[in-house]
PDB file of N, CA and C in Angstrom:
ATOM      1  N   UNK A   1     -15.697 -14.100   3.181  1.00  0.00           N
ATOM      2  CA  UNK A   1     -15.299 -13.095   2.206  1.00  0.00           C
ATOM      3  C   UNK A   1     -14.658 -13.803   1.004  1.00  0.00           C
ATOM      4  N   UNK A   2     -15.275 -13.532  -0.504  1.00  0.00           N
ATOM      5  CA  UNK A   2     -14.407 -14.234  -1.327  1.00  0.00           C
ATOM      6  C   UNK A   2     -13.415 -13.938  -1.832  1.00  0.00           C
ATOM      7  N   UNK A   3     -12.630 -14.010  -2.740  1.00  0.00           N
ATOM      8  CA  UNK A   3     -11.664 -13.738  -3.017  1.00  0.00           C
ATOM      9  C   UNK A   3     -11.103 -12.226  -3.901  1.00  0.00           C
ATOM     10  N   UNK A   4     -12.582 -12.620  -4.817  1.00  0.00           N
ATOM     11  CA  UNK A   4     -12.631 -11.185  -5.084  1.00  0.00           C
ATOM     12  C   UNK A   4     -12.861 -10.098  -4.632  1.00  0.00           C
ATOM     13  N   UNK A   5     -13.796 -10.375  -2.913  1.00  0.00           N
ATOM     14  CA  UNK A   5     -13.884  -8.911  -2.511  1.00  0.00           C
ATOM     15  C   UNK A   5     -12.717  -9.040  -1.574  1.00  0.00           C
ATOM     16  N   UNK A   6     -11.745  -9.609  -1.347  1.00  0.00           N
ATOM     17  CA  UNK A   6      -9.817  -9.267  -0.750  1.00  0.00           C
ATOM     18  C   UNK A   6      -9.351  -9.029  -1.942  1.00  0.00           C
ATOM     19  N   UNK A   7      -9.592  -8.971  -2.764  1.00  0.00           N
ATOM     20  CA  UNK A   7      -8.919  -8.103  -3.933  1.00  0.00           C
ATOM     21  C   UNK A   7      -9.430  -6.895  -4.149  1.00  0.00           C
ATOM     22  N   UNK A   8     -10.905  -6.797  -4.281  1.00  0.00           N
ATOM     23  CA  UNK A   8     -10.759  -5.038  -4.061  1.00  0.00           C
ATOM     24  C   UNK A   8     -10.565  -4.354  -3.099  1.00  0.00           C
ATOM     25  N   UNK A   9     -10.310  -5.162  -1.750  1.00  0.00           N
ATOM     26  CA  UNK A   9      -9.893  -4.583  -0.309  1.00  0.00           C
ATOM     27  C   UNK A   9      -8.634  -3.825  -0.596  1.00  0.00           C
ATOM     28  N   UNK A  10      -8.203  -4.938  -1.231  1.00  0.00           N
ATOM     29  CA  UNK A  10      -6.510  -4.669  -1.366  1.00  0.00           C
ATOM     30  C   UNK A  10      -5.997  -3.846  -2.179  1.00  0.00           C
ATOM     31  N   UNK A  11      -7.314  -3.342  -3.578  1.00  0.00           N
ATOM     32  CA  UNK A  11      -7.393  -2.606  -4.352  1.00  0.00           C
ATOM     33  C   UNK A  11      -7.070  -1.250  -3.952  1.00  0.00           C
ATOM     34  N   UNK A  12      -8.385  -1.037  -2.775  1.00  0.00           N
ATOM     35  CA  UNK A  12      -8.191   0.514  -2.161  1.00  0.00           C
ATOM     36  C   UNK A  12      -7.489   0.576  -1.096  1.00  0.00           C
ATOM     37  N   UNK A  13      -6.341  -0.460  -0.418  1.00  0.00           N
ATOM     38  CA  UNK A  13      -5.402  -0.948   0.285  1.00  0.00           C
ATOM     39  C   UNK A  13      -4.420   0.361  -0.446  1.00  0.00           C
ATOM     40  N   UNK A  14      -4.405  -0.080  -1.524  1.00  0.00           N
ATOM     41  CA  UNK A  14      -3.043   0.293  -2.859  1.00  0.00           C
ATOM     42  C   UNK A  14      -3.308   1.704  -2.824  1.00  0.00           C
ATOM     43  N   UNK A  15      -4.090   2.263  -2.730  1.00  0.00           N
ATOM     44  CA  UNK A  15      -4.339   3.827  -3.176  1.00  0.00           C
ATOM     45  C   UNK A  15      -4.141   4.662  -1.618  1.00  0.00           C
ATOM     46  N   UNK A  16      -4.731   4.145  -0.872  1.00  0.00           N
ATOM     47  CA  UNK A  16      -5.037   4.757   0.340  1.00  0.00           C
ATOM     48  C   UNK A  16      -3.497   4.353   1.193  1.00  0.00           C
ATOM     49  N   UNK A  17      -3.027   3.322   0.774  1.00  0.00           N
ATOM     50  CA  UNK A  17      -0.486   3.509   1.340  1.00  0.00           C
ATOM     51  C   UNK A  17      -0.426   4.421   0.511  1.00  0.00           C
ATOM     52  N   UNK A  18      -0.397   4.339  -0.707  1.00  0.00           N
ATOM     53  CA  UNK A  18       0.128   5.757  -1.702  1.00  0.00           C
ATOM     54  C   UNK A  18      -0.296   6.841  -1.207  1.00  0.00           C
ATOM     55  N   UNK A  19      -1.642   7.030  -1.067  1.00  0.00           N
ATOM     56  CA  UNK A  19      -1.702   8.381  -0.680  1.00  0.00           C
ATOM     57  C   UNK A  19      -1.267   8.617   1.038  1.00  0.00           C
ATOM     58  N   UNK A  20      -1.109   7.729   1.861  1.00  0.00           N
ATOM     59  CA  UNK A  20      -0.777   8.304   3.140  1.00  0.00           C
ATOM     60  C   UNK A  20       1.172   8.565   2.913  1.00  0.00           C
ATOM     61  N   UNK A  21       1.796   7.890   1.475  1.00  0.00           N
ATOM     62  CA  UNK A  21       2.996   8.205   1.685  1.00  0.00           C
ATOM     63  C   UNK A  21       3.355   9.119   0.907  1.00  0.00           C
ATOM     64  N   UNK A  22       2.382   9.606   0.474  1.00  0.00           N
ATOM     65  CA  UNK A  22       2.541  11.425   0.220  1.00  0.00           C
ATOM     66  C   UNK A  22       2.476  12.548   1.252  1.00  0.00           C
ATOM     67  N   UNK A  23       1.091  11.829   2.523  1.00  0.00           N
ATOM     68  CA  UNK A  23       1.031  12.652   3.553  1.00  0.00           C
ATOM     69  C   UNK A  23       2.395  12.506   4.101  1.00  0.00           C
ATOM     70  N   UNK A  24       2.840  11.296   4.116  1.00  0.00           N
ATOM     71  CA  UNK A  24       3.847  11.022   5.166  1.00  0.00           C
ATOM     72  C   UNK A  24       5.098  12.297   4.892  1.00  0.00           C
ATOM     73  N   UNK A  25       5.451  12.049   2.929  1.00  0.00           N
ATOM     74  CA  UNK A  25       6.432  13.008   2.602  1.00  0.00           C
ATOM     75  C   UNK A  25       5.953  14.523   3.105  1.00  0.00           C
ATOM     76  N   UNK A  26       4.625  15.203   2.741  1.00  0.00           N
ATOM     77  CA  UNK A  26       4.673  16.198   3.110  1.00  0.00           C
ATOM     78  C   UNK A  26       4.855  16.579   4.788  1.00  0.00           C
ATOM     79  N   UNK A  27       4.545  15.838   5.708  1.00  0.00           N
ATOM     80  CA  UNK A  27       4.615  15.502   7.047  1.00  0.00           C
ATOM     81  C   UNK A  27       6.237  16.112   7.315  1.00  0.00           C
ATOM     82  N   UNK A  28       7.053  15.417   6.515  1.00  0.00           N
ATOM     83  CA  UNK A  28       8.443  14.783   7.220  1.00  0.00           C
ATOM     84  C   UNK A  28       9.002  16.203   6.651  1.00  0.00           C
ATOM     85  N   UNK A  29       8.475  16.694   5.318  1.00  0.00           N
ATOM     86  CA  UNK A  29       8.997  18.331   5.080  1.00  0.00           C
ATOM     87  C   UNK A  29       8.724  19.547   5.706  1.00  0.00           C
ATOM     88  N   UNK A  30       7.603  18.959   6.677  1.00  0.00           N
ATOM     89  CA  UNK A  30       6.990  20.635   8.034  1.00  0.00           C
ATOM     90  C   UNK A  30       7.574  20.104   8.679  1.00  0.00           C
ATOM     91  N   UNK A  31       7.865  18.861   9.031  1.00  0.00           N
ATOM     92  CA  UNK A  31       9.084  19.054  10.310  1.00  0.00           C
ATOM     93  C   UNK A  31      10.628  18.993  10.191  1.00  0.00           C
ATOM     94  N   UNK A  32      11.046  18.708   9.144  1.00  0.00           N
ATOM     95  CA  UNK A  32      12.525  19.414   9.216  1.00  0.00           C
ATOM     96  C   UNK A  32      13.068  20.378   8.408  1.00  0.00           C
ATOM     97  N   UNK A  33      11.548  21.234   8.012  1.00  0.00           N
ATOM     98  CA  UNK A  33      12.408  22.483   7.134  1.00  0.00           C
ATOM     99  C   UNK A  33      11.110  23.466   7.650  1.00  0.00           C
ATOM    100  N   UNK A  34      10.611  23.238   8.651  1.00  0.00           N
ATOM    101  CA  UNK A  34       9.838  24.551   9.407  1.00  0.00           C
ATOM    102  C   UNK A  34       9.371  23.926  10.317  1.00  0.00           C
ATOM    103  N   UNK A  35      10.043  22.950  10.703  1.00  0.00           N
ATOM    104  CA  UNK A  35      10.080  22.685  12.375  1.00  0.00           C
ATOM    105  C   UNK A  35       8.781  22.306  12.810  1.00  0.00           C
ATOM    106  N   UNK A  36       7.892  21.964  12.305  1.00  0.00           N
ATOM    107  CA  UNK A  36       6.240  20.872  12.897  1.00  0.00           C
ATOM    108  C   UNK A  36       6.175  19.973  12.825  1.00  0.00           C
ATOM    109  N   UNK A  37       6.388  19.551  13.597  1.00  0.00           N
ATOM    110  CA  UNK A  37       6.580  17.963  14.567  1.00  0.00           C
ATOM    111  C   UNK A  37       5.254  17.385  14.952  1.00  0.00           C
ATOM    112  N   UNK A  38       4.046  18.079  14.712  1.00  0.00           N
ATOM    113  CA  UNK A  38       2.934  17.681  15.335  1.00  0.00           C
ATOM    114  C   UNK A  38       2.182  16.889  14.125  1.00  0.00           C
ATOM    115  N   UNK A  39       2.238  16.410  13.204  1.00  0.00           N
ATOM    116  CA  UNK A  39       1.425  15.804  12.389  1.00  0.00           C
ATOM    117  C   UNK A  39       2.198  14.664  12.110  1.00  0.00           C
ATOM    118  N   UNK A  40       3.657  14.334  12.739  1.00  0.00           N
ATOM    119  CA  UNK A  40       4.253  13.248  11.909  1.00  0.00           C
ATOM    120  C   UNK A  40       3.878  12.161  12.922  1.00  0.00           C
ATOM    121  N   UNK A  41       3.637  12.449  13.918  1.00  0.00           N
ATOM    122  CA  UNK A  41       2.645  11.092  14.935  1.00  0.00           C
ATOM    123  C   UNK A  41       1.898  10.350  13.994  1.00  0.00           C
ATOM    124  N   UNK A  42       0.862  11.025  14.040  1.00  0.00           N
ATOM    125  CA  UNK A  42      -0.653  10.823  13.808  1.00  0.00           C
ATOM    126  C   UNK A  42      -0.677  10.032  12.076  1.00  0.00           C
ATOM    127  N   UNK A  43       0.559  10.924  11.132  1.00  0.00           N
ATOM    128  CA  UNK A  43       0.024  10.331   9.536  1.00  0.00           C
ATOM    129  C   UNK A  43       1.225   9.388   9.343  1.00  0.00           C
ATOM    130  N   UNK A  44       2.245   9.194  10.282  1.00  0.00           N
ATOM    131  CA  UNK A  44       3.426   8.020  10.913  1.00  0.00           C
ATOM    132  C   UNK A  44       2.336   6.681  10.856  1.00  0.00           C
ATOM    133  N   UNK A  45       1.551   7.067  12.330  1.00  0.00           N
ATOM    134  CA  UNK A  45       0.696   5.610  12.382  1.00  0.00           C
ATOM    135  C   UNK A  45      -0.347   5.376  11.378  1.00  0.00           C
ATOM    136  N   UNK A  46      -0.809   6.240  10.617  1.00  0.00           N
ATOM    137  CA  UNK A  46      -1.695   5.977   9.431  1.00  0.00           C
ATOM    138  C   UNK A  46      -1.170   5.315   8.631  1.00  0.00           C
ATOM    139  N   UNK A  47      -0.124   5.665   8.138  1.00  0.00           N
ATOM    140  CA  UNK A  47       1.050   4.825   6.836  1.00  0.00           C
ATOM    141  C   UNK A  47       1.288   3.712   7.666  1.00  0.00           C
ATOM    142  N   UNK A  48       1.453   3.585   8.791  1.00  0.00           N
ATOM    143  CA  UNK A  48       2.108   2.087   9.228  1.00  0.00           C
ATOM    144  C   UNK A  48       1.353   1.213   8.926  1.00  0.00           C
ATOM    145  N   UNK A  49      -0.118   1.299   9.528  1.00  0.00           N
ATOM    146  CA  UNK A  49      -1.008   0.953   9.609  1.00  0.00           C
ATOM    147  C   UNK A  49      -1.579   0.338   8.083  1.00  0.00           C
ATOM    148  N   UNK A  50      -1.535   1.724   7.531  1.00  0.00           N
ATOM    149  CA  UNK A  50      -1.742   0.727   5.801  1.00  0.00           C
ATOM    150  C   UNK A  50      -1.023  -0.094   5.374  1.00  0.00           C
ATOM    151  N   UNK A  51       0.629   0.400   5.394  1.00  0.00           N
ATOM    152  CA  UNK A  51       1.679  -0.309   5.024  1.00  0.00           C
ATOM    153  C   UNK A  51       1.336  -1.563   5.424  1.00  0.00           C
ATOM    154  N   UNK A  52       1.105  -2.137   6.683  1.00  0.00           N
ATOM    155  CA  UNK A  52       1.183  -3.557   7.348  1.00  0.00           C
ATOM    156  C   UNK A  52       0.037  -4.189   6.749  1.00  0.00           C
ATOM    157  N   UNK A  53      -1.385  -3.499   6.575  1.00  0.00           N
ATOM    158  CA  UNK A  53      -2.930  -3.979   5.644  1.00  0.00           C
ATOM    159  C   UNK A  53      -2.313  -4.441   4.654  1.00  0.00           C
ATOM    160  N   UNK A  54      -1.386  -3.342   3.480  1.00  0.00           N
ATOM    161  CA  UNK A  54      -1.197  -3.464   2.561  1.00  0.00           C
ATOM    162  C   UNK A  54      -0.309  -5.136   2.369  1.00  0.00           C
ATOM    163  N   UNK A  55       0.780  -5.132   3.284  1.00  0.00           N
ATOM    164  CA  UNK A  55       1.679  -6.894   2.707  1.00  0.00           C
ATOM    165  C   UNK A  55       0.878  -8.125   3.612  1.00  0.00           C
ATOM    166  N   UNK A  56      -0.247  -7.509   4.696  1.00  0.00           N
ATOM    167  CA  UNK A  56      -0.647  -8.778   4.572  1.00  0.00           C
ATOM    168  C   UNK A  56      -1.809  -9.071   3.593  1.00  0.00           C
ATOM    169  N   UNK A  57      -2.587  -8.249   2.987  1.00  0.00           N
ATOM    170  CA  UNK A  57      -3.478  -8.704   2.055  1.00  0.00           C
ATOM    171  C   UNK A  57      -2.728  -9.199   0.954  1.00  0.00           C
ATOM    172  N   UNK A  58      -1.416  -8.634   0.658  1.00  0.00           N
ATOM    173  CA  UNK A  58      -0.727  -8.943  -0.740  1.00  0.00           C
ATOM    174  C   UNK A  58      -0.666 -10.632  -0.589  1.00  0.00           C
ATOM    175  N   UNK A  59      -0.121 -10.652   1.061  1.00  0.00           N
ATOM    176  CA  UNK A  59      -0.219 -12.203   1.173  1.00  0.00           C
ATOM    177  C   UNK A  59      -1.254 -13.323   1.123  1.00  0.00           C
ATOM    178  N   UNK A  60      -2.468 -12.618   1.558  1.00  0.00           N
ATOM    179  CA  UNK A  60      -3.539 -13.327   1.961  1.00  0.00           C
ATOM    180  C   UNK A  60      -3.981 -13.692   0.645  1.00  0.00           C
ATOM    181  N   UNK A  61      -3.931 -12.368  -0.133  1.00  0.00           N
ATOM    182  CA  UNK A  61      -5.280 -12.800  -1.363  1.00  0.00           C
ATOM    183  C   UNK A  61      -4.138 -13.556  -2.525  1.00  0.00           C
ATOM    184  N   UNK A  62      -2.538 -13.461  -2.466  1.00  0.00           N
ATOM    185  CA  UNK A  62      -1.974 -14.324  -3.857  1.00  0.00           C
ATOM    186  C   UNK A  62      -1.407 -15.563  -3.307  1.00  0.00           C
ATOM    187  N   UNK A  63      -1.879 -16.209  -1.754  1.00  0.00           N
ATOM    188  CA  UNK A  63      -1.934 -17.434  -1.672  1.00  0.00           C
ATOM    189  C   UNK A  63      -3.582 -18.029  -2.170  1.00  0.00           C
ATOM    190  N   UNK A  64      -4.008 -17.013  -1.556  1.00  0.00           N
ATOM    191  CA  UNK A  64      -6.062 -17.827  -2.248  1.00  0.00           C
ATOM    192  C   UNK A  64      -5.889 -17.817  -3.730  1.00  0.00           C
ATOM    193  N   UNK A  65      -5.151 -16.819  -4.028  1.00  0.00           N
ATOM    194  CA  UNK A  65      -5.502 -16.808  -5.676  1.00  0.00           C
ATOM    195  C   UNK A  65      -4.247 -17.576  -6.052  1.00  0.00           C
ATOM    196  N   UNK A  66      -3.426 -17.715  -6.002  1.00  0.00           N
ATOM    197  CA  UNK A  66      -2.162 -18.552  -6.460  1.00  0.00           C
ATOM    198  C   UNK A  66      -1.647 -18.616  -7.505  1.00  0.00           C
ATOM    199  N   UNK A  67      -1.289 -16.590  -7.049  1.00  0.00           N
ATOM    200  CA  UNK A  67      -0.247 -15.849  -8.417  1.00  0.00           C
ATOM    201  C   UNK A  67       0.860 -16.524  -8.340  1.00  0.00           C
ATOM    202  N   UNK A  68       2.169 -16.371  -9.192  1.00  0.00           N
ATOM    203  CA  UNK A  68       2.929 -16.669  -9.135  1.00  0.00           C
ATOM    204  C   UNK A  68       3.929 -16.047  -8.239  1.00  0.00           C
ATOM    205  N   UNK A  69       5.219 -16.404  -7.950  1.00  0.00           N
ATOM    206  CA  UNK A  69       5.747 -15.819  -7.060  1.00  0.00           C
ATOM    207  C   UNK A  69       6.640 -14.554  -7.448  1.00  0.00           C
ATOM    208  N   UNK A  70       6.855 -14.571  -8.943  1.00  0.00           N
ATOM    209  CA  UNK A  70       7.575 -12.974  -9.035  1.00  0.00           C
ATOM    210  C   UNK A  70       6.681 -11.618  -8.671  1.00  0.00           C
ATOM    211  N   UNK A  71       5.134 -12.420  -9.058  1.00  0.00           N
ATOM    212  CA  UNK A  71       3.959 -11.366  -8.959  1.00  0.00           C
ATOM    213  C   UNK A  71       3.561 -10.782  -7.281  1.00  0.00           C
ATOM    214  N   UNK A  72       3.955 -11.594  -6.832  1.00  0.00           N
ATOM    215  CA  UNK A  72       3.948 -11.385  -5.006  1.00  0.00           C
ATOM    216  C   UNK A  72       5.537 -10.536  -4.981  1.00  0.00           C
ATOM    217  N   UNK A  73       6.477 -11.020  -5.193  1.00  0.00           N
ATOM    218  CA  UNK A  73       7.371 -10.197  -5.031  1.00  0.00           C
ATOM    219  C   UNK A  73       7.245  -9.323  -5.449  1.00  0.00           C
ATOM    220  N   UNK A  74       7.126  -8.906  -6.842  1.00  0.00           N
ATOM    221  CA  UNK A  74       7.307  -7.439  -7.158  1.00  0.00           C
ATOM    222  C   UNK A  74       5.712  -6.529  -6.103  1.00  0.00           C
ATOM    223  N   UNK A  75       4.566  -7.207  -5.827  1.00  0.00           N
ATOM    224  CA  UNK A  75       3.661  -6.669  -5.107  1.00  0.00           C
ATOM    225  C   UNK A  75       4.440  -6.122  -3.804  1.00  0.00           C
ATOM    226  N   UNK A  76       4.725  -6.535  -3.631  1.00  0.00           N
ATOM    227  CA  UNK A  76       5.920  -6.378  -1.891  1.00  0.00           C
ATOM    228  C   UNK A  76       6.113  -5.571  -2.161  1.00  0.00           C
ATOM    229  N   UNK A  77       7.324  -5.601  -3.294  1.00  0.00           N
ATOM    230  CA  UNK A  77       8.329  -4.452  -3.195  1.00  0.00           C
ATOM    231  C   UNK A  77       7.891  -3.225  -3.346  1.00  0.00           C
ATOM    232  N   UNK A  78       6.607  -3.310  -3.938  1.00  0.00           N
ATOM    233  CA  UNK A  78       5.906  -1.752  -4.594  1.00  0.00           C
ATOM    234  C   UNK A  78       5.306  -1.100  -3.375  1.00  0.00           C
ATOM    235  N   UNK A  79       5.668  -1.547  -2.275  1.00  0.00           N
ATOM    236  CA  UNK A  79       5.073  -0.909  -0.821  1.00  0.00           C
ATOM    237  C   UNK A  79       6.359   0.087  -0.534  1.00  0.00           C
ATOM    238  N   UNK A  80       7.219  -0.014  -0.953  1.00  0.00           N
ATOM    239  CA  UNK A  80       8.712   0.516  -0.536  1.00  0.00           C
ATOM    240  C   UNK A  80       8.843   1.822  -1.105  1.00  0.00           C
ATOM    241  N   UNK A  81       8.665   1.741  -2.493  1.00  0.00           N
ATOM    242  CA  UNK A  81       8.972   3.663  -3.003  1.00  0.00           C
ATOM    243  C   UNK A  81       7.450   4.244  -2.977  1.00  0.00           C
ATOM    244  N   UNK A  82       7.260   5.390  -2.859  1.00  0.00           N
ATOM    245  CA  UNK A  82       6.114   6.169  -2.870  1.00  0.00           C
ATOM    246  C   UNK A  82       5.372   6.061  -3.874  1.00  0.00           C
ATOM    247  N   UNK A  83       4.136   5.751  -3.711  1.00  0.00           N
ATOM    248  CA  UNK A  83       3.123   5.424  -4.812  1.00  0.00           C
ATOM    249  C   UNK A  83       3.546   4.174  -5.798  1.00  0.00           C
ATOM    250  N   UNK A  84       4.322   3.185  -4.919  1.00  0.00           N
ATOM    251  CA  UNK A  84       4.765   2.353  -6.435  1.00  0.00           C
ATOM    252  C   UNK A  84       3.420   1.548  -5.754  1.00  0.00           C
ATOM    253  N   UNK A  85       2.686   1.275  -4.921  1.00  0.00           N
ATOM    254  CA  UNK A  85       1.354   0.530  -4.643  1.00  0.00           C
ATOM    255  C   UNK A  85       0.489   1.189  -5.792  1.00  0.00           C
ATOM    256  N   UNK A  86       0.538   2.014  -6.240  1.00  0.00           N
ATOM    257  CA  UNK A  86      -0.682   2.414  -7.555  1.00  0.00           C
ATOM    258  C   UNK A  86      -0.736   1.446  -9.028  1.00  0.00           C
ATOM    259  N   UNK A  87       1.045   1.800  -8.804  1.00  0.00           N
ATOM    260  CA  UNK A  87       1.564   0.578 -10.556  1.00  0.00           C
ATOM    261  C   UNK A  87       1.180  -0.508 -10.231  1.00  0.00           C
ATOM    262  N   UNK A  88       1.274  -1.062  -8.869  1.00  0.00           N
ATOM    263  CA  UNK A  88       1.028  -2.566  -8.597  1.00  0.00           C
ATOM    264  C   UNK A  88      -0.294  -3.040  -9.218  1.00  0.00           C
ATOM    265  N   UNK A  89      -1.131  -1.867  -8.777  1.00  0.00           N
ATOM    266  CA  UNK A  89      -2.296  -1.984  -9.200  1.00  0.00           C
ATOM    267  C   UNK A  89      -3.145  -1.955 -10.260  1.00  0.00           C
ATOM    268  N   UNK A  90      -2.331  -1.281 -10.921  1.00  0.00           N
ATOM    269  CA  UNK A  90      -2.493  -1.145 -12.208  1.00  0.00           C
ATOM    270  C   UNK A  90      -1.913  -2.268 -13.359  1.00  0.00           C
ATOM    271  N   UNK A  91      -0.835  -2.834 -12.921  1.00  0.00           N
ATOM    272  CA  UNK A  91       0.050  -3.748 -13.993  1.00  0.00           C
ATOM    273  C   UNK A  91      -0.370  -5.516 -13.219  1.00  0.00           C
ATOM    274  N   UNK A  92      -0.443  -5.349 -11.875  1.00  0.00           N
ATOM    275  CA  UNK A  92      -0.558  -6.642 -11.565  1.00  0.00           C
ATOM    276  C   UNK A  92      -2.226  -6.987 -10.608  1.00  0.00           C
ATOM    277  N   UNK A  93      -2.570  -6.161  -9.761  1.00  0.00           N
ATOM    278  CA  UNK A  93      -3.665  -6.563  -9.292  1.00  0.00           C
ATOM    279  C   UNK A  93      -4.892  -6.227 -10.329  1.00  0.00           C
ATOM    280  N   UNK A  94      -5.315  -5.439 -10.945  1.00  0.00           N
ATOM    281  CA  UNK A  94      -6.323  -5.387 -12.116  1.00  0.00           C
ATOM    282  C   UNK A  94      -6.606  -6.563 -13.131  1.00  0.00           C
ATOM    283  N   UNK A  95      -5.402  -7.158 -13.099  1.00  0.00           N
ATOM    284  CA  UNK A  95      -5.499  -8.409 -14.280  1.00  0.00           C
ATOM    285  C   UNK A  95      -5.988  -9.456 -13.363  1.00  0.00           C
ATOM    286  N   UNK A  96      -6.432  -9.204 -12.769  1.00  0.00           N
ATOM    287  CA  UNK A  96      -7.622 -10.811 -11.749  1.00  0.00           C
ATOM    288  C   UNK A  96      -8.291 -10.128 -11.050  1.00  0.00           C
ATOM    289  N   UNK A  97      -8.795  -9.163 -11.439  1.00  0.00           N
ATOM    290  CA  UNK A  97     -10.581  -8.851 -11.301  1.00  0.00           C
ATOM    291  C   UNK A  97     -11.419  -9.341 -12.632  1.00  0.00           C
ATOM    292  N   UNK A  98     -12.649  -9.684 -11.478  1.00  0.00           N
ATOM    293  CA  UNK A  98     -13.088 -10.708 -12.672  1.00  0.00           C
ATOM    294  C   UNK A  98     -14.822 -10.161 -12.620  1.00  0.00           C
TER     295      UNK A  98
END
């Protein structure tokens, strides 16, 4: 796999954490403000699941590509608030598609 196609992996990596940590928010609001507990399993392990895709590709593809290191950090960190994986994508992974 080259490098560029772990960058667009990681591309729709970025969209698909954002959007499961919207499911996740709406999830976590049916169960503690109308009590449904049954979907926060299931879109729990979906977000994990991306979340963990999401920092190891961040890792995989900006050691092959050999961004600098604020650019990996701030990539990290944008896994943490909701949808900040979209800006990532937009301000830092887009500029090395080639």
């Amino acid at each position: 796999m080259t490098e560029q196609m772990k960058l667009k992996a990681l591309r729709i990596i970025a969209v698909l954490e954002a959007i499961s940590w919207l499911a996740l928010l709406v999830a976590m609001y049916l169960k503690y403000v109308h009590d449904h507990t049954e979907y926060m399993n299931f879109i729990g392990r979906i977000h994990g699941f991306l979340f963990l895709g999401f920092v190891f590709l961040v890792l995989l593809v900006s050691t092959k590509m050999k961004w600098p290191k604020r650019e990996v950090a701030w990539s990290l960190l944008s896994s943490l608030p909701p949808c900040a994986t979209i800006l990532a994508d937009i301000k830092i992974f887009k500029k090395y598609v080639k």
